[in-house]
PDB file of N, CA and C in Angstrom:
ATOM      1  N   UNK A   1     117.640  97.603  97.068  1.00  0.00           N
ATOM      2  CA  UNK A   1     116.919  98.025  95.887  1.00  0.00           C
ATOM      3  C   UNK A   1     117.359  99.441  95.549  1.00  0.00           C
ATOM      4  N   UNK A   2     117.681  99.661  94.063  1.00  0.00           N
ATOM      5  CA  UNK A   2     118.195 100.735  94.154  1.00  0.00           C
ATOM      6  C   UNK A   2     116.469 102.022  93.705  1.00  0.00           C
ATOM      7  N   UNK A   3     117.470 103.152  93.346  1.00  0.00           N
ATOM      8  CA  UNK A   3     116.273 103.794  93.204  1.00  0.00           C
ATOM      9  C   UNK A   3     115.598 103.851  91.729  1.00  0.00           C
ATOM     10  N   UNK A   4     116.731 103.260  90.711  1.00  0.00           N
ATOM     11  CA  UNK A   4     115.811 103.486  89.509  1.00  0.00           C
ATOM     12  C   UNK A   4     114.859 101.703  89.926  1.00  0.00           C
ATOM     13  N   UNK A   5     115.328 100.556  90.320  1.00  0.00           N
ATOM     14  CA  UNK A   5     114.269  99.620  90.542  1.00  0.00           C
ATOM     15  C   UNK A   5     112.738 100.535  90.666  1.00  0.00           C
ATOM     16  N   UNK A   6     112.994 101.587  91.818  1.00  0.00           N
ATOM     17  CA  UNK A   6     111.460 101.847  92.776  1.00  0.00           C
ATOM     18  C   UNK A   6     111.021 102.368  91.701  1.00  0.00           C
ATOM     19  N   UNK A   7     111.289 102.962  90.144  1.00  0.00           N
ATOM     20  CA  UNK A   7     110.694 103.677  89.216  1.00  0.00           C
ATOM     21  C   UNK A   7     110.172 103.604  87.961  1.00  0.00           C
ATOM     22  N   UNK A   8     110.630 101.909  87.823  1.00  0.00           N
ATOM     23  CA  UNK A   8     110.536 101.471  87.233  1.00  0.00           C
ATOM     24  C   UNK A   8     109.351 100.602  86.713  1.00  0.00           C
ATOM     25  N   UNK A   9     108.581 100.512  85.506  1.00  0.00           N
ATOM     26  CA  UNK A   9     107.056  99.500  85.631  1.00  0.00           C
ATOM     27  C   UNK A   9     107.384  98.397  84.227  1.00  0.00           C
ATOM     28  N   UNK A  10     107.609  97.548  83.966  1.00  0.00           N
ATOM     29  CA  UNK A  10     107.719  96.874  82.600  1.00  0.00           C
ATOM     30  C   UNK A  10     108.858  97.335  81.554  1.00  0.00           C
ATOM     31  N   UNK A  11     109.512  97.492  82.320  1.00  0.00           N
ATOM     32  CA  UNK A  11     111.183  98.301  81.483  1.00  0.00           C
ATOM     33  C   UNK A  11     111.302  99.587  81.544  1.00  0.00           C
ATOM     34  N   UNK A  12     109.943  99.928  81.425  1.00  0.00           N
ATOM     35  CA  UNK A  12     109.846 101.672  81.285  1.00  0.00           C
ATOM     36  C   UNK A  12     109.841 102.131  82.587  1.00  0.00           C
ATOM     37  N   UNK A  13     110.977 103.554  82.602  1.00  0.00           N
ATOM     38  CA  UNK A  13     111.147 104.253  83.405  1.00  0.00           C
ATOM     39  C   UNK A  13     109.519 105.228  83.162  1.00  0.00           C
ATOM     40  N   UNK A  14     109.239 105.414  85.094  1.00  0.00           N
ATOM     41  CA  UNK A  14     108.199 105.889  85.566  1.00  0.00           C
ATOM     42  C   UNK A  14     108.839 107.300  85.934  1.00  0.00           C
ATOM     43  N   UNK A  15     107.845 108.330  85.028  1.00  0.00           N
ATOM     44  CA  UNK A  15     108.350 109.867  85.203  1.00  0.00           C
ATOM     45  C   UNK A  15     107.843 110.688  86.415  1.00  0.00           C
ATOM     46  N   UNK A  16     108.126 111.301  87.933  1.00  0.00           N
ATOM     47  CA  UNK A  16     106.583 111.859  88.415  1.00  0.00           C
ATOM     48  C   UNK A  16     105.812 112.811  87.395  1.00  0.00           C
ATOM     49  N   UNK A  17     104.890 112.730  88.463  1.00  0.00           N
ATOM     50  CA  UNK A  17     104.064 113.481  87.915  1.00  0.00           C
ATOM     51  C   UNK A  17     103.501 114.867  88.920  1.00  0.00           C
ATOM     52  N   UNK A  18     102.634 115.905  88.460  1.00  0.00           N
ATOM     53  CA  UNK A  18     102.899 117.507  89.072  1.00  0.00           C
ATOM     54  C   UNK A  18     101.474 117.204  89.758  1.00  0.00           C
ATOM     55  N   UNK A  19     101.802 117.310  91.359  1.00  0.00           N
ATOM     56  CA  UNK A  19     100.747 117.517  91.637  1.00  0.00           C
ATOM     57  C   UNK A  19     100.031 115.723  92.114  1.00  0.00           C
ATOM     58  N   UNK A  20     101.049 114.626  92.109  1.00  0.00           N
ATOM     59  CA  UNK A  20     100.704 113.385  92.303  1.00  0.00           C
ATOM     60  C   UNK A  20     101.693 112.558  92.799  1.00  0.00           C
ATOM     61  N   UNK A  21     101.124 111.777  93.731  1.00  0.00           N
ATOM     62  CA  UNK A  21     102.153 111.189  94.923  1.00  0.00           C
ATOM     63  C   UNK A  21     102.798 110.550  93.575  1.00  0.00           C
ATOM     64  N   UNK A  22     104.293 109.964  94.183  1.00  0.00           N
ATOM     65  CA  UNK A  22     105.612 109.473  93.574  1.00  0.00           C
ATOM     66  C   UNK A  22     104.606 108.109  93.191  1.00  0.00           C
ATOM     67  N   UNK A  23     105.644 107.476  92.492  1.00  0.00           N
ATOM     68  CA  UNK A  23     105.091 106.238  91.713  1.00  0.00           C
ATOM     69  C   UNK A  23     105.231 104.939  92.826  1.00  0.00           C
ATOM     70  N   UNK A  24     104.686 103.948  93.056  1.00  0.00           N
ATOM     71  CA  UNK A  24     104.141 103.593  94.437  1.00  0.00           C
ATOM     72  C   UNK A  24     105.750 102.349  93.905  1.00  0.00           C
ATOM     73  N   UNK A  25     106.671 101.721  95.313  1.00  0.00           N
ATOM     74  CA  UNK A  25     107.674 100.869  95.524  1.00  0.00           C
ATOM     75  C   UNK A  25     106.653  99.253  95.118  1.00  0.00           C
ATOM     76  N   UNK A  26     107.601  98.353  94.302  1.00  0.00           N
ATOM     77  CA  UNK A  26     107.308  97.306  94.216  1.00  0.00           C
ATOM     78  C   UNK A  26     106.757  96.462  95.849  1.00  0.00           C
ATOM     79  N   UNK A  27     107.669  96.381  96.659  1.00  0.00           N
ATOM     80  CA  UNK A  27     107.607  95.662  97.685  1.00  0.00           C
ATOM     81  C   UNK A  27     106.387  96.939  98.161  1.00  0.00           C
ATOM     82  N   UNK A  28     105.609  97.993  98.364  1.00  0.00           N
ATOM     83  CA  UNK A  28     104.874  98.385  99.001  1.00  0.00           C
ATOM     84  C   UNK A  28     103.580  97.772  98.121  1.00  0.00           C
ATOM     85  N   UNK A  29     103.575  98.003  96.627  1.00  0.00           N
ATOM     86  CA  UNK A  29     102.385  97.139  96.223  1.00  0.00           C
ATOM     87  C   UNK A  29     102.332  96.229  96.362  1.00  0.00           C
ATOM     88  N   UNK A  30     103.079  95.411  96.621  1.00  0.00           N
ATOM     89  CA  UNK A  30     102.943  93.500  96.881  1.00  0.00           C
ATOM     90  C   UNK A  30     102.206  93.433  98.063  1.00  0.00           C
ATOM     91  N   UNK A  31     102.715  94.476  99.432  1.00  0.00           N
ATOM     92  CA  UNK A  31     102.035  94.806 100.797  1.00  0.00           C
ATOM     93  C   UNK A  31     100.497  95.032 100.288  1.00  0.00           C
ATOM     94  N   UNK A  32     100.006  96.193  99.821  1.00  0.00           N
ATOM     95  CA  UNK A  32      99.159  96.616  99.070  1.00  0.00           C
ATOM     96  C   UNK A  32      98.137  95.514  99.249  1.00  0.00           C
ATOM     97  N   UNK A  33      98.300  94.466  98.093  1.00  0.00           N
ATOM     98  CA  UNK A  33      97.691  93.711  97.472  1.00  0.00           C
ATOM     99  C   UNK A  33      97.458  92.457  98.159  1.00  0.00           C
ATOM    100  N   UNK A  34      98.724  92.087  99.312  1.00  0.00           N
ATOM    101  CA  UNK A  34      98.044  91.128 100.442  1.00  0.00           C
ATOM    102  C   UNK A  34      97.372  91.538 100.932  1.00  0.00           C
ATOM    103  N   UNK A  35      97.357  92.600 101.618  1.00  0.00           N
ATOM    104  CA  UNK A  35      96.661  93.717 102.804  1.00  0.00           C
ATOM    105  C   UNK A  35      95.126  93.530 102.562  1.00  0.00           C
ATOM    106  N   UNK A  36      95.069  94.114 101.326  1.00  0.00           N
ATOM    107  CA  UNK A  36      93.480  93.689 100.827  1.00  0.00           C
ATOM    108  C   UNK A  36      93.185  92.774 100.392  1.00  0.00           C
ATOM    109  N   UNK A  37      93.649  91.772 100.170  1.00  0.00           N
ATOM    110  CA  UNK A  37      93.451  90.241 100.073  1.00  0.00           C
ATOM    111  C   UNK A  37      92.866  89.520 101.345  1.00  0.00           C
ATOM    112  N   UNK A  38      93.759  89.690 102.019  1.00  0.00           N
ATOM    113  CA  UNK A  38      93.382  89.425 103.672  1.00  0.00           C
ATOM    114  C   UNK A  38      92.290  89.687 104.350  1.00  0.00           C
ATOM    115  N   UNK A  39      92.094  91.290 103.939  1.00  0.00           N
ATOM    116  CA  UNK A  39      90.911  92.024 104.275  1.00  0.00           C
ATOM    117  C   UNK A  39      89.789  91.457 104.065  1.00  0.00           C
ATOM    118  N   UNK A  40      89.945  91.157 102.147  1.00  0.00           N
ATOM    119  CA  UNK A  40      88.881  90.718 101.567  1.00  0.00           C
ATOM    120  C   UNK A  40      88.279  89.446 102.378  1.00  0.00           C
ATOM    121  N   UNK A  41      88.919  88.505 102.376  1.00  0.00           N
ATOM    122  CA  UNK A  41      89.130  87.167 103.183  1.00  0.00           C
ATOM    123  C   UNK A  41      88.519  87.050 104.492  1.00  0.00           C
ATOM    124  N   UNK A  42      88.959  88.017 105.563  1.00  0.00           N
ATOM    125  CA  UNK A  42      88.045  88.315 106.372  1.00  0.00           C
ATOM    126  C   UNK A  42      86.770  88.957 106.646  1.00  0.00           C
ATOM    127  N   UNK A  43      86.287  89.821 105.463  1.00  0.00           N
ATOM    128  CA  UNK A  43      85.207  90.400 105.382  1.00  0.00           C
ATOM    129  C   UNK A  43      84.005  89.057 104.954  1.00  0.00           C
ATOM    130  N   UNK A  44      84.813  88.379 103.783  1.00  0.00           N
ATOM    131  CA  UNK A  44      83.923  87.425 103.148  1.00  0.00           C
ATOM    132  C   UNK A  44      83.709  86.052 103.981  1.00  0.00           C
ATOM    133  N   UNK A  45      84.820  85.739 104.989  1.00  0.00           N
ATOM    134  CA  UNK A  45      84.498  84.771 105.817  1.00  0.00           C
ATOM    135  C   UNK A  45      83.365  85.170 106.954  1.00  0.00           C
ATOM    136  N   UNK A  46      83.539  86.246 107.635  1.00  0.00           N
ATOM    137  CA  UNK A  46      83.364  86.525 109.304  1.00  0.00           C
ATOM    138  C   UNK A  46      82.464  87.393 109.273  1.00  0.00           C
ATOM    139  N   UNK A  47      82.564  89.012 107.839  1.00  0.00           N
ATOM    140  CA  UNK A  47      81.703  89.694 108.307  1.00  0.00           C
ATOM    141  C   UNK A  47      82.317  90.833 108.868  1.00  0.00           C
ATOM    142  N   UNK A  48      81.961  92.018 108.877  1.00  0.00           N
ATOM    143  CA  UNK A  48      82.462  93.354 108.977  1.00  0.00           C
ATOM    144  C   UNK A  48      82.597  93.274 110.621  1.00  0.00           C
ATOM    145  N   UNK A  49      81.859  92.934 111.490  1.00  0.00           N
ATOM    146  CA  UNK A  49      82.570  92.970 112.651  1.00  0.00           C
ATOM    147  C   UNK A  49      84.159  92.613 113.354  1.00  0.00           C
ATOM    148  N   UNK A  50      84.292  91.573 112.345  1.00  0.00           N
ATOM    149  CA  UNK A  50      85.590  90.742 112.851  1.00  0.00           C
ATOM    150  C   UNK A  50      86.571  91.436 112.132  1.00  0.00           C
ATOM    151  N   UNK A  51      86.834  91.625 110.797  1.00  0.00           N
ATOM    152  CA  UNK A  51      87.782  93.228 110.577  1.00  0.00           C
ATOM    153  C   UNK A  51      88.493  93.757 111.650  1.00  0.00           C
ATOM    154  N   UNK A  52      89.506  93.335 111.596  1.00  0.00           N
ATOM    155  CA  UNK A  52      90.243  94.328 112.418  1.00  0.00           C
ATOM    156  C   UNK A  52      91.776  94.330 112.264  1.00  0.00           C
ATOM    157  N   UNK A  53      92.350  95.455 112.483  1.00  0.00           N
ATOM    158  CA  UNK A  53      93.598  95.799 112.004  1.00  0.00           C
ATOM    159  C   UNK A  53      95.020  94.737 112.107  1.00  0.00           C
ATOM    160  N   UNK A  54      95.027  93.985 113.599  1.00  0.00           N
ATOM    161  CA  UNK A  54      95.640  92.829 113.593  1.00  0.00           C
ATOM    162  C   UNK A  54      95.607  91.618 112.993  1.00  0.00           C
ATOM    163  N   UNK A  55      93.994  91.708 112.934  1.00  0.00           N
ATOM    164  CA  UNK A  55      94.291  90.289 112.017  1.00  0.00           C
ATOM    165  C   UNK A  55      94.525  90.179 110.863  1.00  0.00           C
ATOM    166  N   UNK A  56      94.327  91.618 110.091  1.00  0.00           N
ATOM    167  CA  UNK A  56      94.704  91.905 108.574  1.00  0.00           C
ATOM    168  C   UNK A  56      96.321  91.993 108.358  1.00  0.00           C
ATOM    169  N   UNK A  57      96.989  92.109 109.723  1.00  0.00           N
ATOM    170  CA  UNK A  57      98.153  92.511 109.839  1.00  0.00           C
ATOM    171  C   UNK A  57      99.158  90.866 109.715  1.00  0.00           C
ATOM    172  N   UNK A  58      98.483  90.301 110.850  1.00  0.00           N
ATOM    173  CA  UNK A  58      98.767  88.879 110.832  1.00  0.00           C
ATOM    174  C   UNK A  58      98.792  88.395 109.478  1.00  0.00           C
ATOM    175  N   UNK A  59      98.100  88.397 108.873  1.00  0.00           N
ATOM    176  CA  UNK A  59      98.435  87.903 107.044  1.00  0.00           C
ATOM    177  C   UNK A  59      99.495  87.604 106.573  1.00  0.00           C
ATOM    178  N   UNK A  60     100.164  89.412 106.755  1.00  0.00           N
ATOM    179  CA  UNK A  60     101.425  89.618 105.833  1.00  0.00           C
ATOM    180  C   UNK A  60     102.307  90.061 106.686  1.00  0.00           C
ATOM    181  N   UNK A  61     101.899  91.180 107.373  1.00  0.00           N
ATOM    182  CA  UNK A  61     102.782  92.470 108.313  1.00  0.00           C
ATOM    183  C   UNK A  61     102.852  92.663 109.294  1.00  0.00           C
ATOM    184  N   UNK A  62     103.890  93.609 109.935  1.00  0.00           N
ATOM    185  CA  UNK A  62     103.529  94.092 111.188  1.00  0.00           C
ATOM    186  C   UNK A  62     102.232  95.317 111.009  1.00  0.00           C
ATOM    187  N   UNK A  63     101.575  94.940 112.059  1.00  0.00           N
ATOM    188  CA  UNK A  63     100.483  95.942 112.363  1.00  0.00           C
ATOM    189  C   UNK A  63     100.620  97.516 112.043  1.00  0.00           C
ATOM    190  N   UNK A  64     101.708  97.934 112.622  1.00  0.00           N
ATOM    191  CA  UNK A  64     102.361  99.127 112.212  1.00  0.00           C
ATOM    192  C   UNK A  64     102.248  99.621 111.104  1.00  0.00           C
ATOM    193  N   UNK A  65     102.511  98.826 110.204  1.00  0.00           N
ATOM    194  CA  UNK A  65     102.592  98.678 108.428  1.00  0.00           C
ATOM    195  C   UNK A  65     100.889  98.969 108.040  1.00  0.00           C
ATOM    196  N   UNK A  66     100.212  98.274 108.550  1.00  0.00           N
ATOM    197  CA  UNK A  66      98.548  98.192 108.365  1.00  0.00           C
ATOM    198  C   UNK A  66      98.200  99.387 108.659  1.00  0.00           C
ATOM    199  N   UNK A  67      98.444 100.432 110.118  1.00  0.00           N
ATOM    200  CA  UNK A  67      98.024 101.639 110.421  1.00  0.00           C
ATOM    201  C   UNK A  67      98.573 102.359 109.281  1.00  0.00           C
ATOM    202  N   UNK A  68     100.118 102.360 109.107  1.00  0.00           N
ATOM    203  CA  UNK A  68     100.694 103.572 108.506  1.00  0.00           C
ATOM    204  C   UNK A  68      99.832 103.428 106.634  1.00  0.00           C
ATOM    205  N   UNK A  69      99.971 102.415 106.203  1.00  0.00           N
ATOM    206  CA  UNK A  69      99.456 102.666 105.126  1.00  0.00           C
ATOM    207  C   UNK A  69      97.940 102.837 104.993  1.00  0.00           C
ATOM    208  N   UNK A  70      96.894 102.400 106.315  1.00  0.00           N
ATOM    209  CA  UNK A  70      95.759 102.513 105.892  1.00  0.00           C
ATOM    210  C   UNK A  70      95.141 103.792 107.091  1.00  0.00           C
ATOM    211  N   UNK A  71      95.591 104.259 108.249  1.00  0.00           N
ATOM    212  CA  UNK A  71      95.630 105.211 108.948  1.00  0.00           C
ATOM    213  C   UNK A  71      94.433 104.340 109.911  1.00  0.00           C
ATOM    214  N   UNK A  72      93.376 103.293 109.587  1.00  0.00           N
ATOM    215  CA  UNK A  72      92.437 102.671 109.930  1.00  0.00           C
ATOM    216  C   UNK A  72      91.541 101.833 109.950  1.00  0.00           C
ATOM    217  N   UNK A  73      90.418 101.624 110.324  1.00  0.00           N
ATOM    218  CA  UNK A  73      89.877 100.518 109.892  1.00  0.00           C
ATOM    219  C   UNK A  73      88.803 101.083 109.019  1.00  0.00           C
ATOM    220  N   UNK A  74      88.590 103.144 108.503  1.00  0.00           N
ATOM    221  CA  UNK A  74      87.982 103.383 107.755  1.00  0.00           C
ATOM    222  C   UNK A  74      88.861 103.478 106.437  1.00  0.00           C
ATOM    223  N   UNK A  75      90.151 103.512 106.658  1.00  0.00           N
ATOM    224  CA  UNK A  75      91.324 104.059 105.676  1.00  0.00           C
ATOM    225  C   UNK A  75      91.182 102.767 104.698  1.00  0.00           C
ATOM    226  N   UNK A  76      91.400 101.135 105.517  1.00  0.00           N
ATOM    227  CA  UNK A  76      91.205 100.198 104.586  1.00  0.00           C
ATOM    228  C   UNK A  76      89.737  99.807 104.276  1.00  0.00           C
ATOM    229  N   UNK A  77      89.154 100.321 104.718  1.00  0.00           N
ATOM    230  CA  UNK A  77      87.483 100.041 104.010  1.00  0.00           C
ATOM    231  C   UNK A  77      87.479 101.078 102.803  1.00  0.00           C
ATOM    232  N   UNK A  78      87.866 101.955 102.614  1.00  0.00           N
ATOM    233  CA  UNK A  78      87.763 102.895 101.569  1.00  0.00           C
ATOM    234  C   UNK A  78      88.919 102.073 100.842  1.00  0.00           C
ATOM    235  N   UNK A  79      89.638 101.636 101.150  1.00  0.00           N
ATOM    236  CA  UNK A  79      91.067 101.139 100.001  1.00  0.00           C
ATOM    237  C   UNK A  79      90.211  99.789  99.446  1.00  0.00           C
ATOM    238  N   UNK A  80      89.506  99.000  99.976  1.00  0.00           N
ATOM    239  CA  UNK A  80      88.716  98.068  99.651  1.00  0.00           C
ATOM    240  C   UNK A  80      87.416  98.512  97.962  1.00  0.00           C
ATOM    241  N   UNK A  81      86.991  99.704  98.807  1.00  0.00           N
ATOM    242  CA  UNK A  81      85.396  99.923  97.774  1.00  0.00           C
ATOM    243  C   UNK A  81      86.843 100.675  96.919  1.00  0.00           C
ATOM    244  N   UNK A  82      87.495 101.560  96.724  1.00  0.00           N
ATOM    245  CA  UNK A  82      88.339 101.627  95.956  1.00  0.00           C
ATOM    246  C   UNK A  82      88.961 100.571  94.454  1.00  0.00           C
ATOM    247  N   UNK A  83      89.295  99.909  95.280  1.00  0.00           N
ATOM    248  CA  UNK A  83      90.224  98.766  94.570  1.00  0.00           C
ATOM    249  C   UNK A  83      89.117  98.080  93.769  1.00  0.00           C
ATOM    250  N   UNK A  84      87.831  97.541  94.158  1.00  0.00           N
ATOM    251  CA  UNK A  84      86.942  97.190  93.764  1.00  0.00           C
ATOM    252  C   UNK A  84      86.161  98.305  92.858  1.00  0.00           C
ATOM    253  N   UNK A  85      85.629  99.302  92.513  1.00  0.00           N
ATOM    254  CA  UNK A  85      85.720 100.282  91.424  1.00  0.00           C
ATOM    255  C   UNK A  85      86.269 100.435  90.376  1.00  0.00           C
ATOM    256  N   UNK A  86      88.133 100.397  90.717  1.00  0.00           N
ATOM    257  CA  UNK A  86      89.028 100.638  90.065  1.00  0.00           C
ATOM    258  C   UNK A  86      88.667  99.070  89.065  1.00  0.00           C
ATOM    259  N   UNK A  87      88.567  97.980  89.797  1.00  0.00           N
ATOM    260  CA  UNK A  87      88.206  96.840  89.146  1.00  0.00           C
ATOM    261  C   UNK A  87      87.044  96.941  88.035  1.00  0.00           C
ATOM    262  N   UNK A  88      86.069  97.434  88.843  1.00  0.00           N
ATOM    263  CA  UNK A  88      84.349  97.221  88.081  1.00  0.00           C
ATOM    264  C   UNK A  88      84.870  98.448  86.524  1.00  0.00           C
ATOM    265  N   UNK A  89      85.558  99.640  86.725  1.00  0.00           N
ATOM    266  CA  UNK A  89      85.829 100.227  85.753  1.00  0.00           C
ATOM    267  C   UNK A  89      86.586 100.231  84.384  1.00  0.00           C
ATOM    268  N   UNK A  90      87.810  98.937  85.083  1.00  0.00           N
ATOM    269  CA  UNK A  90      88.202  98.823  83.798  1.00  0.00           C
ATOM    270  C   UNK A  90      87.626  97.593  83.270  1.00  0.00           C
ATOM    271  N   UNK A  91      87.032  96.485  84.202  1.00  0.00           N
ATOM    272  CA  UNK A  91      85.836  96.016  82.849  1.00  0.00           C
ATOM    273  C   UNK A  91      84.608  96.750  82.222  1.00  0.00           C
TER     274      UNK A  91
END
């Protein structure tokens, strides 16, 4: 993948911006969006106890991938009420 791909959103080139992380890699949002899919999946089956970083990992990724992007099991609970906000707001 080259680097204008990673900058790219709907044809249009993605400019940074001052003061705001780089514009996020296709293949890391696809991760992204299983990650909390999975999450979701296990929260809504099992229940906040059973949450846990391997089995969210098992989904899609290596585990590794799950720490580094979520640092935890508070990192993806906040990426969760997040994502869900970001949802409730733009309806």
């Amino acid at each position: 993948m080259s680097r204008q791909d990673e900058t790219t959103e709907g044809g249009r080139t993605l400019l940074p911006l001052v003061g705001q992380p780089p514009p996020e890699r296709a293949d890391a949002a696809r991760n992204r969006r299983a990650l909390l899919a999975a999450a979701r999946r296990i929260l809504n089956d099992s229940g906040v106890d059973a949450l846990s970083m391997d089995q969210v990992a098992a989904a899609c990724v290596g585990v590794g991938t799950v720490y580094r992007r979520f640092g935890g099991r508070a990192g993806l609970a906040y990426a969760l009420l997040d994502e869900t906000e970001r949802q409730f707001q733009a309806a």
